[in-house]
N, C-alpha and C. Protein backbone atom coordinates (compact mmCIF):
# COMPACT_ATOMS: atom_id res chain seq x y z
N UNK A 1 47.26 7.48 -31.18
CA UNK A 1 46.86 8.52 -32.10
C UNK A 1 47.74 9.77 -31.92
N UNK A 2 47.66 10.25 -30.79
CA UNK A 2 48.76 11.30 -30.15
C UNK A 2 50.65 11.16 -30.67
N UNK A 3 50.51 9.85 -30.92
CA UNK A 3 51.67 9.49 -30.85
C UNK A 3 51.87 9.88 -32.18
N UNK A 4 51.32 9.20 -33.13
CA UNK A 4 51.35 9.41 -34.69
C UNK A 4 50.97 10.65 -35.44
N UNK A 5 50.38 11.57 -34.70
CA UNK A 5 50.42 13.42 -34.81
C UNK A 5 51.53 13.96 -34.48
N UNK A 6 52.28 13.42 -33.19
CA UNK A 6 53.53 14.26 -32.97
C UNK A 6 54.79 13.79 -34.49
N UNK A 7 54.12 12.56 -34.51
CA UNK A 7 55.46 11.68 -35.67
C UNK A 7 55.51 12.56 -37.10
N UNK A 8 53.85 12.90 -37.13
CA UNK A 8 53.43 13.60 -38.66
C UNK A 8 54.06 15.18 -38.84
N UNK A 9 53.84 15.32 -37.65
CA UNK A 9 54.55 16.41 -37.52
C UNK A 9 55.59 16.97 -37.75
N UNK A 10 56.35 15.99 -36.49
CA UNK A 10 57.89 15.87 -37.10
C UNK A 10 58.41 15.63 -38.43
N UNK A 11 57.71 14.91 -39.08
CA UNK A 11 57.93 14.48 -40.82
C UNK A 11 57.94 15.94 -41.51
N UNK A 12 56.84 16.56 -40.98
CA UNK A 12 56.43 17.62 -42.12
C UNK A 12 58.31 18.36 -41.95
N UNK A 13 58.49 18.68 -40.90
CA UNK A 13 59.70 19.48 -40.36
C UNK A 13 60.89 19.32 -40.68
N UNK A 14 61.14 17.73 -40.73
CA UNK A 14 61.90 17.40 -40.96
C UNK A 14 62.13 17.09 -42.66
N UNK A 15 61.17 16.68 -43.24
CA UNK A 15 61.42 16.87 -44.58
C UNK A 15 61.40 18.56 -44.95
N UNK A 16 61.47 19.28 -44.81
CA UNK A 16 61.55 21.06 -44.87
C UNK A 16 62.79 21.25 -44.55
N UNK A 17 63.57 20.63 -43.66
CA UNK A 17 65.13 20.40 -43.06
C UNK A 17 65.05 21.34 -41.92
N UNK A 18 63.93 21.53 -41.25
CA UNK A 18 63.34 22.62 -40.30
C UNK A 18 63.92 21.35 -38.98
N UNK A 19 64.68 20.71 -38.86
CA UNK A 19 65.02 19.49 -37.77
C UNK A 19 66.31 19.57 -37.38
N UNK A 20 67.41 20.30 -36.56
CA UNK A 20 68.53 20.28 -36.28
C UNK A 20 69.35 19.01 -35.57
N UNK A 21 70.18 18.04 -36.33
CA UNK A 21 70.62 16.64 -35.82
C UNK A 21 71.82 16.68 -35.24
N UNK A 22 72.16 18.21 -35.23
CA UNK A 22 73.62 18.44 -34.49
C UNK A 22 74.00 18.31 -33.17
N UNK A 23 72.74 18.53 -32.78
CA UNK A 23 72.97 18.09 -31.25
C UNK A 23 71.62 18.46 -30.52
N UNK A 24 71.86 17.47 -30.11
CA UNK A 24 70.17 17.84 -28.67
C UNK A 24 70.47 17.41 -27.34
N UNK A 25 69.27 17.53 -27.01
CA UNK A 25 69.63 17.72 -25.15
C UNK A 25 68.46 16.90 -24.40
N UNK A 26 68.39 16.40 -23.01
CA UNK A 26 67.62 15.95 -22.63
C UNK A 26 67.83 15.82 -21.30
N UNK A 27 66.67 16.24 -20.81
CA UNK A 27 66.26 16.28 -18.94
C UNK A 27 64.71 15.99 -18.88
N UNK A 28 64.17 15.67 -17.74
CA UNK A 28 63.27 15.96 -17.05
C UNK A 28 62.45 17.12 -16.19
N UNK A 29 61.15 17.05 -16.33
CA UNK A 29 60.35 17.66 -15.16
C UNK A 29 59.69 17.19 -14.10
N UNK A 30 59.44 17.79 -12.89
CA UNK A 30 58.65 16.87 -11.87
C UNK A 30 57.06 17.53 -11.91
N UNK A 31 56.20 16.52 -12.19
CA UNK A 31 55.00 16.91 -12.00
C UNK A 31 53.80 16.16 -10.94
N UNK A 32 53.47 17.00 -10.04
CA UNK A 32 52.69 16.58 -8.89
C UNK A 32 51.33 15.49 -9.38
N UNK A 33 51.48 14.26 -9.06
CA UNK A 33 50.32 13.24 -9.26
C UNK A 33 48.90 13.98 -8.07
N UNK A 34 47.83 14.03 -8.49
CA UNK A 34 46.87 14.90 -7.68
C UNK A 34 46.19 13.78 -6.84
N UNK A 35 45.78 12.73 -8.03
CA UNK A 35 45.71 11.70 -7.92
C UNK A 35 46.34 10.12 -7.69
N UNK A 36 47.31 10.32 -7.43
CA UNK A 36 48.35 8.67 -7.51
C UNK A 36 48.25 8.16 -9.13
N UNK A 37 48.09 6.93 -8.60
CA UNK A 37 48.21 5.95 -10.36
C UNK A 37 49.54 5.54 -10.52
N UNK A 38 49.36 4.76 -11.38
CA UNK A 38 50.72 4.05 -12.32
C UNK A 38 51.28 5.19 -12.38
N UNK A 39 53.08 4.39 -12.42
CA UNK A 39 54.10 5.20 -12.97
C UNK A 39 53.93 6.97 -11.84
N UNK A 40 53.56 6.70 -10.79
CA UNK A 40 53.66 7.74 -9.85
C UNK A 40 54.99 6.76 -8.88
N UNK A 41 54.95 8.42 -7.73
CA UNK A 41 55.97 8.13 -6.64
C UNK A 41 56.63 9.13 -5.77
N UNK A 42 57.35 8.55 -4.68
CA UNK A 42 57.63 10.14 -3.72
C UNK A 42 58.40 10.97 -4.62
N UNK A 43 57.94 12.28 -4.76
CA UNK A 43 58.96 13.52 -5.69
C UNK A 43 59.89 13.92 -4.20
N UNK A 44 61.27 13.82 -4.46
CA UNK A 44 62.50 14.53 -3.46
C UNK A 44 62.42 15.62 -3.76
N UNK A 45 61.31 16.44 -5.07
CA UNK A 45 61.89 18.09 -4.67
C UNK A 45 60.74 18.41 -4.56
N UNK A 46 59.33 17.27 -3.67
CA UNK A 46 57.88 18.10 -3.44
C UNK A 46 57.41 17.75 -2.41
N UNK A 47 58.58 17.52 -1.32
CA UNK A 47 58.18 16.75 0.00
C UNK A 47 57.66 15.51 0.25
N UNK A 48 58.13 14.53 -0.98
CA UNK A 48 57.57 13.25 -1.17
C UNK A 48 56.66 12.93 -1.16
N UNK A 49 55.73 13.88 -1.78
CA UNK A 49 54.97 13.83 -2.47
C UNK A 49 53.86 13.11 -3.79
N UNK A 50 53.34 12.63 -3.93
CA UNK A 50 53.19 11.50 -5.12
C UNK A 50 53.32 12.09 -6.40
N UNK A 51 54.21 11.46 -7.36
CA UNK A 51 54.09 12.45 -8.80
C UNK A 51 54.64 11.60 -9.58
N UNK A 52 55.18 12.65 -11.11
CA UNK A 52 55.58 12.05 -12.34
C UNK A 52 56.86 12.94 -12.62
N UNK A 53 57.36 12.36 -13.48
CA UNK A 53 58.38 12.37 -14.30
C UNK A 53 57.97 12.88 -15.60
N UNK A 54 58.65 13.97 -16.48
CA UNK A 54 58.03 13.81 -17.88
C UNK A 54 59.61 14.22 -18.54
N UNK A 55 60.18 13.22 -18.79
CA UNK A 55 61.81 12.66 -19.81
C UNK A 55 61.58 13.45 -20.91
N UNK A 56 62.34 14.44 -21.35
CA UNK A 56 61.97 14.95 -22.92
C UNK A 56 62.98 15.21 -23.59
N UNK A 57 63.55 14.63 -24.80
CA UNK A 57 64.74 14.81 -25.68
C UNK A 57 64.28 15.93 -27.21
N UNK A 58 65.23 17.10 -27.01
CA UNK A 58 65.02 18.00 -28.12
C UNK A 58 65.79 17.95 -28.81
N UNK A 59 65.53 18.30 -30.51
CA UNK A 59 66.91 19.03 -31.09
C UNK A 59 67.54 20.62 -30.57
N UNK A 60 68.62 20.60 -31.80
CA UNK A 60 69.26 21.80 -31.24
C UNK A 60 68.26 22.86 -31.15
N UNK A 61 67.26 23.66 -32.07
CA UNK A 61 66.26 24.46 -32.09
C UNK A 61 65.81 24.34 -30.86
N UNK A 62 65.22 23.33 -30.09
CA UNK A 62 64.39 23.03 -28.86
C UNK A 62 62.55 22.26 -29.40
N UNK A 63 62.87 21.81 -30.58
CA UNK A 63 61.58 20.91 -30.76
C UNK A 63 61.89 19.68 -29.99
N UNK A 64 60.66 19.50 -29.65
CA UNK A 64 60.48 18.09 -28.78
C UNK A 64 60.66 16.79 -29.69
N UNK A 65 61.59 16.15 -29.42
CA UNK A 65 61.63 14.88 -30.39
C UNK A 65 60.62 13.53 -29.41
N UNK A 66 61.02 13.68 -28.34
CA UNK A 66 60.17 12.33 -27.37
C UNK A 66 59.83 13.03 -26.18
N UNK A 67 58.95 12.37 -25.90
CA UNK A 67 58.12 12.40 -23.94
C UNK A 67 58.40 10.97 -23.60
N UNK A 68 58.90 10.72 -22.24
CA UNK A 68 58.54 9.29 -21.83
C UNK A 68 58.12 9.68 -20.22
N UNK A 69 57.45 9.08 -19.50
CA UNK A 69 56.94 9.36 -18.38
C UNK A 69 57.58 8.35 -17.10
N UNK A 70 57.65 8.85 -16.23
CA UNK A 70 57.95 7.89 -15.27
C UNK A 70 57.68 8.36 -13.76
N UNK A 71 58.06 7.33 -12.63
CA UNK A 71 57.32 7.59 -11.52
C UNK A 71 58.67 9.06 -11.12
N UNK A 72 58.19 9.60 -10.22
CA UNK A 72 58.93 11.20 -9.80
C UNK A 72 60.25 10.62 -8.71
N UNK A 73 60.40 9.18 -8.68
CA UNK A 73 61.24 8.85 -7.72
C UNK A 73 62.59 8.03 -8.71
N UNK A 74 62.50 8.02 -9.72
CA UNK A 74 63.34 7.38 -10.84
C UNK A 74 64.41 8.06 -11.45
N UNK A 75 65.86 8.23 -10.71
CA UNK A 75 66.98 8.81 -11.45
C UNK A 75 66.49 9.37 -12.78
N UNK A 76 67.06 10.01 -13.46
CA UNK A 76 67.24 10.23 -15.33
C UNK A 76 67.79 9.53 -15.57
N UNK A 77 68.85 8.83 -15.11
CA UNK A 77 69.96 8.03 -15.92
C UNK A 77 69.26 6.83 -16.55
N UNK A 78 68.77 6.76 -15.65
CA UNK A 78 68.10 5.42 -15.21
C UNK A 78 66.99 5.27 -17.03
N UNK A 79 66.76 6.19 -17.23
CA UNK A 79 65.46 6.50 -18.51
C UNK A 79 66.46 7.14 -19.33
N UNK A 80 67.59 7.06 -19.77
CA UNK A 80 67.95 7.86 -20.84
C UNK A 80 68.20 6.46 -21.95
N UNK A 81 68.10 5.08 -21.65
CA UNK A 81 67.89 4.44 -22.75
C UNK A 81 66.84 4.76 -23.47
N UNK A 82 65.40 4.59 -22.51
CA UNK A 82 64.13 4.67 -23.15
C UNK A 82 63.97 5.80 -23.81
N UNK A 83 64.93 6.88 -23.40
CA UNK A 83 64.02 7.87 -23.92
C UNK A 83 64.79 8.18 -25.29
N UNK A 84 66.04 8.15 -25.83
CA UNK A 84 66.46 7.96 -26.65
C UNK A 84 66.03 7.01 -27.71
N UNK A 85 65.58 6.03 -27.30
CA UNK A 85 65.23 4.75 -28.50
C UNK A 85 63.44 5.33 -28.36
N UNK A 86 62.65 6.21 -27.29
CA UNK A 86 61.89 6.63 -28.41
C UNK A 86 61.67 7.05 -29.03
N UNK A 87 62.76 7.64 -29.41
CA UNK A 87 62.56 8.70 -31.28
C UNK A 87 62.30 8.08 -32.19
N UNK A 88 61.68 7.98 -32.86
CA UNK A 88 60.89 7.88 -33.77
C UNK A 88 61.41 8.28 -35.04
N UNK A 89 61.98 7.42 -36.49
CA UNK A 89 62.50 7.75 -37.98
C UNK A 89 61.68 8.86 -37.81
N UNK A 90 62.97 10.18 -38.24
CA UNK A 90 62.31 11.35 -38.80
C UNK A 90 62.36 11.60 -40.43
N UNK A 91 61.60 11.91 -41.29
CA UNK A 91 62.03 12.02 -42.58
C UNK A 91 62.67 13.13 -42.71
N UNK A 92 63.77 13.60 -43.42
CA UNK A 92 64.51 14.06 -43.96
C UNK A 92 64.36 14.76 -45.72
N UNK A 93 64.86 15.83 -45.75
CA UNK A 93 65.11 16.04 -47.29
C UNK A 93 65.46 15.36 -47.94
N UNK A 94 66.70 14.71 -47.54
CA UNK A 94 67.34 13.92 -48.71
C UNK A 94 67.53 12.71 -47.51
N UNK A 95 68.00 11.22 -48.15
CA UNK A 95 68.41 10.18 -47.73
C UNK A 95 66.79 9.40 -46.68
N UNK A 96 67.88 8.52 -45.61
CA UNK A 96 66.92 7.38 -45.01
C UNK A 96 66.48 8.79 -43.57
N UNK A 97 65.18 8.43 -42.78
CA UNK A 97 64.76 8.71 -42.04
C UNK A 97 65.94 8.91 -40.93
N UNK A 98 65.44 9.65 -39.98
CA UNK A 98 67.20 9.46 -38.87
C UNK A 98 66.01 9.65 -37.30
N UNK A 99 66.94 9.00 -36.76
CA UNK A 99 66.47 9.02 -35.44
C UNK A 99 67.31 9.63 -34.28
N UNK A 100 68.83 9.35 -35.06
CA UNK A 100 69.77 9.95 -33.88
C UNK A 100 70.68 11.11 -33.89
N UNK A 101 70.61 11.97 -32.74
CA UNK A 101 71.46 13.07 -33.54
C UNK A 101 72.92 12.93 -33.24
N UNK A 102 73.73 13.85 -33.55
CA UNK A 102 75.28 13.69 -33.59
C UNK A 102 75.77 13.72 -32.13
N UNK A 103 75.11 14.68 -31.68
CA UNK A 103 75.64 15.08 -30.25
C UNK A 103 74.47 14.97 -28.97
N UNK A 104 74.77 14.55 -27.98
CA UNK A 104 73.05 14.72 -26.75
C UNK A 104 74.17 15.46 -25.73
N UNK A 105 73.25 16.50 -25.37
CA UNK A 105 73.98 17.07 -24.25
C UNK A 105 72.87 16.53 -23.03
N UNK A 106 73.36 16.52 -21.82
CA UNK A 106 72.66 16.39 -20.73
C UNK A 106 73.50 17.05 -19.22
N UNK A 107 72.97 16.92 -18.72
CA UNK A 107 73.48 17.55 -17.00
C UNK A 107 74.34 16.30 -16.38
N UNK A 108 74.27 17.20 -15.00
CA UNK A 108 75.38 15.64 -13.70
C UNK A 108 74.38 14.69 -13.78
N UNK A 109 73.50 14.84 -13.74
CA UNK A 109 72.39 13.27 -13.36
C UNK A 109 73.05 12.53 -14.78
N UNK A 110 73.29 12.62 -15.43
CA UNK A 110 73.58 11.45 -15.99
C UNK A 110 74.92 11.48 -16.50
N UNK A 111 75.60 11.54 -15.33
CA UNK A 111 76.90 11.19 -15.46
C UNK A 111 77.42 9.99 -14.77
N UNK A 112 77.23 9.05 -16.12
CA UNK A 112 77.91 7.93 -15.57
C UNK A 112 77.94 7.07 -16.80
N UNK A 113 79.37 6.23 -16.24
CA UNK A 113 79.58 5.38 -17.33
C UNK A 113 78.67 4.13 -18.28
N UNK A 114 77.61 3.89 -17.81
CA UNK A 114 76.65 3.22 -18.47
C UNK A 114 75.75 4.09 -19.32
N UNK A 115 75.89 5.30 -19.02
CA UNK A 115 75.38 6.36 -19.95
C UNK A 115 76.10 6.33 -21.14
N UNK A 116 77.10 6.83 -20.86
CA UNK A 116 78.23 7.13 -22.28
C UNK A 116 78.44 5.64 -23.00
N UNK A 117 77.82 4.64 -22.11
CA UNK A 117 78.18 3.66 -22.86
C UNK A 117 77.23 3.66 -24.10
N UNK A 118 75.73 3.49 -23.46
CA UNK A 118 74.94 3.22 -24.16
C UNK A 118 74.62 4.65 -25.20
N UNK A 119 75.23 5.36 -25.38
CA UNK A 119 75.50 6.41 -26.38
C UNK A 119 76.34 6.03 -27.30
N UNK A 120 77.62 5.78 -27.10
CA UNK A 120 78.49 5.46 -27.78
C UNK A 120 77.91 4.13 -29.00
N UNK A 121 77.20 3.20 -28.31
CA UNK A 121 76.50 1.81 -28.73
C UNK A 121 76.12 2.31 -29.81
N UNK A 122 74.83 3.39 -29.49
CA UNK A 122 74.14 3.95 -30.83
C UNK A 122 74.60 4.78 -31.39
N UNK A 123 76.33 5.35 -31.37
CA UNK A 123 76.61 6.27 -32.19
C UNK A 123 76.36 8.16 -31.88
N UNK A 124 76.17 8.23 -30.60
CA UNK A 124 75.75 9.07 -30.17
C UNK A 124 76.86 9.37 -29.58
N UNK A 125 77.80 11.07 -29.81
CA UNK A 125 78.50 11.52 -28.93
C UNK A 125 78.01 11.86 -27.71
N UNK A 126 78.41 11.55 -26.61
CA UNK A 126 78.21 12.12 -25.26
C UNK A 126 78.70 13.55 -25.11
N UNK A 127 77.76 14.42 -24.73
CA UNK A 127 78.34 15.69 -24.21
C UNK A 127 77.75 15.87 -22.64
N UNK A 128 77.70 14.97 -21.57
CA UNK A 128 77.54 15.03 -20.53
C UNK A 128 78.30 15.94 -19.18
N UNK A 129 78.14 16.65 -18.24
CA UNK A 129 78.64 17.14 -17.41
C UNK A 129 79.35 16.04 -16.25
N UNK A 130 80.52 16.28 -16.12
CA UNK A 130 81.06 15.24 -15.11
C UNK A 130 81.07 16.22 -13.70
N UNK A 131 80.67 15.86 -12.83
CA UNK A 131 80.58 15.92 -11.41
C UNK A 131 81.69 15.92 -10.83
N UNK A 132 81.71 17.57 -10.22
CA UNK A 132 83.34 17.72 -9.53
C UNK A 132 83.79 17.87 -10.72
N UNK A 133 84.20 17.97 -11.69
CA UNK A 133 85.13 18.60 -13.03
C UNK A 133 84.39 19.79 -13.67
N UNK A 134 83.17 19.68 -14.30
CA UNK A 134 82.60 20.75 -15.22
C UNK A 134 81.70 21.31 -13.86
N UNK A 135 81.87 22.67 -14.41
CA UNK A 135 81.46 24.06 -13.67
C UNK A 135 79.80 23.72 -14.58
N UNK A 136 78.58 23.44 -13.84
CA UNK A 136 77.11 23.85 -14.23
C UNK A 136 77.08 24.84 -15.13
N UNK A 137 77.91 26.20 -15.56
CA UNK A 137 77.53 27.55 -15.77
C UNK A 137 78.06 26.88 -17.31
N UNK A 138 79.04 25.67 -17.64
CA UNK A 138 79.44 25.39 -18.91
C UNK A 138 78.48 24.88 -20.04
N UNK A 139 77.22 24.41 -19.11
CA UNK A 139 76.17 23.66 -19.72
C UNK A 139 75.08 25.01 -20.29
N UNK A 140 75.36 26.35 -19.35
CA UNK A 140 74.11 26.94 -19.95
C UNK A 140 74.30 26.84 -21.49
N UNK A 141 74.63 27.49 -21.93
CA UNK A 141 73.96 27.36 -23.38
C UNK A 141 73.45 26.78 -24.46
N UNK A 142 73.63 25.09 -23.71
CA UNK A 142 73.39 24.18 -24.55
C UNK A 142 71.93 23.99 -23.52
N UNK A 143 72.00 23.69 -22.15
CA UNK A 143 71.18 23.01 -21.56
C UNK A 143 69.96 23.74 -21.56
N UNK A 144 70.46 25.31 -21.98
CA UNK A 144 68.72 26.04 -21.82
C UNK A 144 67.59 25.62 -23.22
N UNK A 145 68.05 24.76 -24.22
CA UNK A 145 67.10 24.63 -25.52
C UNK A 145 66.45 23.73 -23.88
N UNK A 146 66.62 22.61 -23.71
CA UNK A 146 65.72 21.63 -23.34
C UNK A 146 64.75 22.17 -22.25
N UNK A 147 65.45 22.90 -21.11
CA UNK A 147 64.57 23.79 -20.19
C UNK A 147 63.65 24.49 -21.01
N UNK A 148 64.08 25.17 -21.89
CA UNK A 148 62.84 25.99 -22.48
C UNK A 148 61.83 24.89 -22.77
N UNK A 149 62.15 23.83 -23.77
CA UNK A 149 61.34 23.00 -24.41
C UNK A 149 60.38 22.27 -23.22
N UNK A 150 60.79 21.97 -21.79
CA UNK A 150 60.00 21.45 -20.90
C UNK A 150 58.78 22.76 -20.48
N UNK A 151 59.99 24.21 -20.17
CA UNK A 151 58.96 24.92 -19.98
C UNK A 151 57.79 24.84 -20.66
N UNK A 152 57.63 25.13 -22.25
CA UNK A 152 56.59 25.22 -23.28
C UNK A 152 55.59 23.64 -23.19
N UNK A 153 56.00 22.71 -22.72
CA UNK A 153 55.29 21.48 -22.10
C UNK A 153 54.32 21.87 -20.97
N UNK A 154 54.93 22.53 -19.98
CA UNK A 154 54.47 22.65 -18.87
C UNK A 154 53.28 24.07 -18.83
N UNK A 155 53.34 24.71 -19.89
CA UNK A 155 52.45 25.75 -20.42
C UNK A 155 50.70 25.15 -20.61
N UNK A 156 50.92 23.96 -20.82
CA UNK A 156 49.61 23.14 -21.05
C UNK A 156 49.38 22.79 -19.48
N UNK A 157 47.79 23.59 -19.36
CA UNK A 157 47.54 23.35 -17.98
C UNK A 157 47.26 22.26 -17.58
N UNK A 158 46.96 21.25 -18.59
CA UNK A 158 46.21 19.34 -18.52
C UNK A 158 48.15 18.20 -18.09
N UNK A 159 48.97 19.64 -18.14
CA UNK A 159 50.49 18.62 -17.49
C UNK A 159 50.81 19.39 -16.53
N UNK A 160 50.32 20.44 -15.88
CA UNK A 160 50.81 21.52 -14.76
C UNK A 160 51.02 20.01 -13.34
N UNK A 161 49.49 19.79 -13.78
CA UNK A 161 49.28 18.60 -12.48
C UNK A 161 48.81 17.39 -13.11
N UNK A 162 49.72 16.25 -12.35
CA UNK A 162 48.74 14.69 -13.29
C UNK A 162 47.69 14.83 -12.85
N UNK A 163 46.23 14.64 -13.05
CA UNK A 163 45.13 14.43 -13.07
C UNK A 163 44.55 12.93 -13.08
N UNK A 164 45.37 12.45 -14.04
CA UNK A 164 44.79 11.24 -14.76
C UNK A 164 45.34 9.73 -13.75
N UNK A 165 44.92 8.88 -13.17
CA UNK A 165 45.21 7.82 -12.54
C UNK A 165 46.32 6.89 -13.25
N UNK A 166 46.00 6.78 -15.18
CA UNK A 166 46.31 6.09 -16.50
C UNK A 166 47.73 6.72 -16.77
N UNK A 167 48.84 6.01 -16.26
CA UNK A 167 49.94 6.39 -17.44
C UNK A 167 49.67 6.99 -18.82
N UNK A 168 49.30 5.98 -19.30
CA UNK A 168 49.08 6.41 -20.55
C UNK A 168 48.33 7.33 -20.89
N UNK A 169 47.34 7.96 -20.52
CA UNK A 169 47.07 8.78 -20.43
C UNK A 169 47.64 9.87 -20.19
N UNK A 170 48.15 10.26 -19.12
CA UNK A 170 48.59 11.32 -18.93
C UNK A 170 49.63 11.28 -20.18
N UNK A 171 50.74 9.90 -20.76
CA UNK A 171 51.82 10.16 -21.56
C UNK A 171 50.91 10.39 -23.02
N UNK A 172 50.00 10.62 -23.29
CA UNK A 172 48.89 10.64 -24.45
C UNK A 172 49.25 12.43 -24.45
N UNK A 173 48.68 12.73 -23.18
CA UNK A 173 48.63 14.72 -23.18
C UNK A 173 49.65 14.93 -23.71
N UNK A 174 50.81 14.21 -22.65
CA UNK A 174 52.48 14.97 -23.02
C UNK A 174 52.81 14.72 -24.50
N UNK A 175 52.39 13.98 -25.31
CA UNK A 175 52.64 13.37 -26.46
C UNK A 175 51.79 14.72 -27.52
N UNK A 176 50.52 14.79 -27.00
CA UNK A 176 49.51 15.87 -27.88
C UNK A 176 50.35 17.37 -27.75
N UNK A 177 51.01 17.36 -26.68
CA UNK A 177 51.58 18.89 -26.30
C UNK A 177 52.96 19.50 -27.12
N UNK A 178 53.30 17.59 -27.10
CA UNK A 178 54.55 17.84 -28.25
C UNK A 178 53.86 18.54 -29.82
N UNK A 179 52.86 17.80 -30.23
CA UNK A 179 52.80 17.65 -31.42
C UNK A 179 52.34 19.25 -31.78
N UNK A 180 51.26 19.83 -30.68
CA UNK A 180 51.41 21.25 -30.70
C UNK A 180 52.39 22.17 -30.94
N UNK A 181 53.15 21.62 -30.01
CA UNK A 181 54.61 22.56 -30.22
C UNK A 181 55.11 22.72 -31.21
N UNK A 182 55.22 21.43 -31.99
CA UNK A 182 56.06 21.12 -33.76
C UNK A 182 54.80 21.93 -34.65
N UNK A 183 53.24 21.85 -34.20
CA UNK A 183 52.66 22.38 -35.38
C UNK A 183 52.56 23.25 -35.43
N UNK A 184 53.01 24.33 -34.04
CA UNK A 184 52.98 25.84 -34.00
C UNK A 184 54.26 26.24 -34.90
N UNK A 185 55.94 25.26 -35.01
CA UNK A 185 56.50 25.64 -35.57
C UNK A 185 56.23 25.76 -37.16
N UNK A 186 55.90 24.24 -37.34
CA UNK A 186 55.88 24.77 -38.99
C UNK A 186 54.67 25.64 -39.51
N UNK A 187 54.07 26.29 -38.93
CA UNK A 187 52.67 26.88 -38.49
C UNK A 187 54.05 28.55 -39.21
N UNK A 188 54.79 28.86 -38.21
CA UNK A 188 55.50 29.63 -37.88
C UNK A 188 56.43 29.79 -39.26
N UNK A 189 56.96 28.44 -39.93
CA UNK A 189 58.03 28.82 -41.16
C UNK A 189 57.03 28.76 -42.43
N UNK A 190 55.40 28.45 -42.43
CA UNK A 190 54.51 28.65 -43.42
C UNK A 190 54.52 27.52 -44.06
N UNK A 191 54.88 26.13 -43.32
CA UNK A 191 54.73 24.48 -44.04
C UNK A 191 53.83 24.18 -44.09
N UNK A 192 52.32 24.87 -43.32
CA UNK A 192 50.86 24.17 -43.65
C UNK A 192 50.42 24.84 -44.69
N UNK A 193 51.07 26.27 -44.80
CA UNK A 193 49.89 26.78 -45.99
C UNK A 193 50.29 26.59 -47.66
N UNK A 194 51.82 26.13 -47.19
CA UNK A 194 52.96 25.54 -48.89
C UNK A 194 52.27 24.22 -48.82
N UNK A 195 51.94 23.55 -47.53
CA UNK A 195 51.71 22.23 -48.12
C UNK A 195 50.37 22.11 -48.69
N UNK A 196 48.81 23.15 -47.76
CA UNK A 196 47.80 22.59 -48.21
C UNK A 196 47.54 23.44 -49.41
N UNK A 197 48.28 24.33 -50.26
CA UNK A 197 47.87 24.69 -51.27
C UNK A 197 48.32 23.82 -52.46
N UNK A 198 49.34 22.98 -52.18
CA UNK A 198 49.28 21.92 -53.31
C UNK A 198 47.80 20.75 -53.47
């Protein structure tokens, strides 16, 4: 259900052309499991700790296009198939639905050649940081949409800490938090009150 609110969402936005396909970005957050459960594991930046993962790919603006969840001990690289192929057809103004954008920026964690591969596959330019070559400070301006976009995730106190034992569950919240986010935007350019007065 969560899933298909964030999708509706995105539709409304994206048919408005309120959806930037020029380029997006994608990282992770670490979030402390309180409880264990599925898809938990030792976090390396919480004293190994039990936790989660929450994978999130934005457009250029910083709307959330996907959440995917995983245990807190799981590279990014490792999830940047999944999390890419879960975007979801966005509708558009004109033409077919789109799922992929032109450009994905990301950090060193996913610098590596099975990355760029599987970008290239789907047509996706790589704008990745290579390790030992690019200076971190080259990524700010692209890499802060997605930080922000995790921050505004992490604003919802029901993802501060997993709670929930249920993957899915907890990926249900992260999914509802997206769809918040997109409905505060078109909330923001006046798409609910153009749409429900027709």
């Amino acid at each position: 259900m969560f899933t298909r609110l964030h999708r509706t969402t995105l539709d409304l936005l994206g048919f408005a052309g309120a959806i930037d396909w020029s380029r997006a970005s994608v990282d992770s957050m670490h979030v402390r499991a309180v409880k264990g459960g599925d898809l938990t594991g030792p976090s390396p930046v919480d004293r190994g700790k039990p936790g989660s993962k929450i994978h999130a790919m934005s457009e250029r603006g910083g709307l959330p296009l996907t959440v995917v969840v995983s245990a807190a001990n799981r590279n990014d690289h490792l999830l940047l198939e999944a999390v890419v192929d879960a975007v979801a057809p966005v509708k558009g103004p004109v033409g077919r639905p789109r799922r992929r954008p032109r450009k994905l920026h990301a950090d060193k964690g996913y610098d590596y050649p099975v990355c760029r591969a599987k970008l290239r596959r789907r047509g996706v330019i790589a704008r990745i940081a290579r390790r030992g070559v690019e200076s971190a400070k080259r990524l700010g301006r692209h890499r802060y949409v997605i930080e922000r976009t995790l921050e505004w995730v992490s604003r919802f106190r029901r993802l501060a800490r997993r709670y929930e034992r249920k993957a899915a569950h907890f990926t249900a919240f992260a999914q509802l938090a997206c769809a918040v986010i997109c409905y505060r935007r078109a909330d923001k350019l006046g798409l609910l009150t153009h749409n429900t007065s027709k």
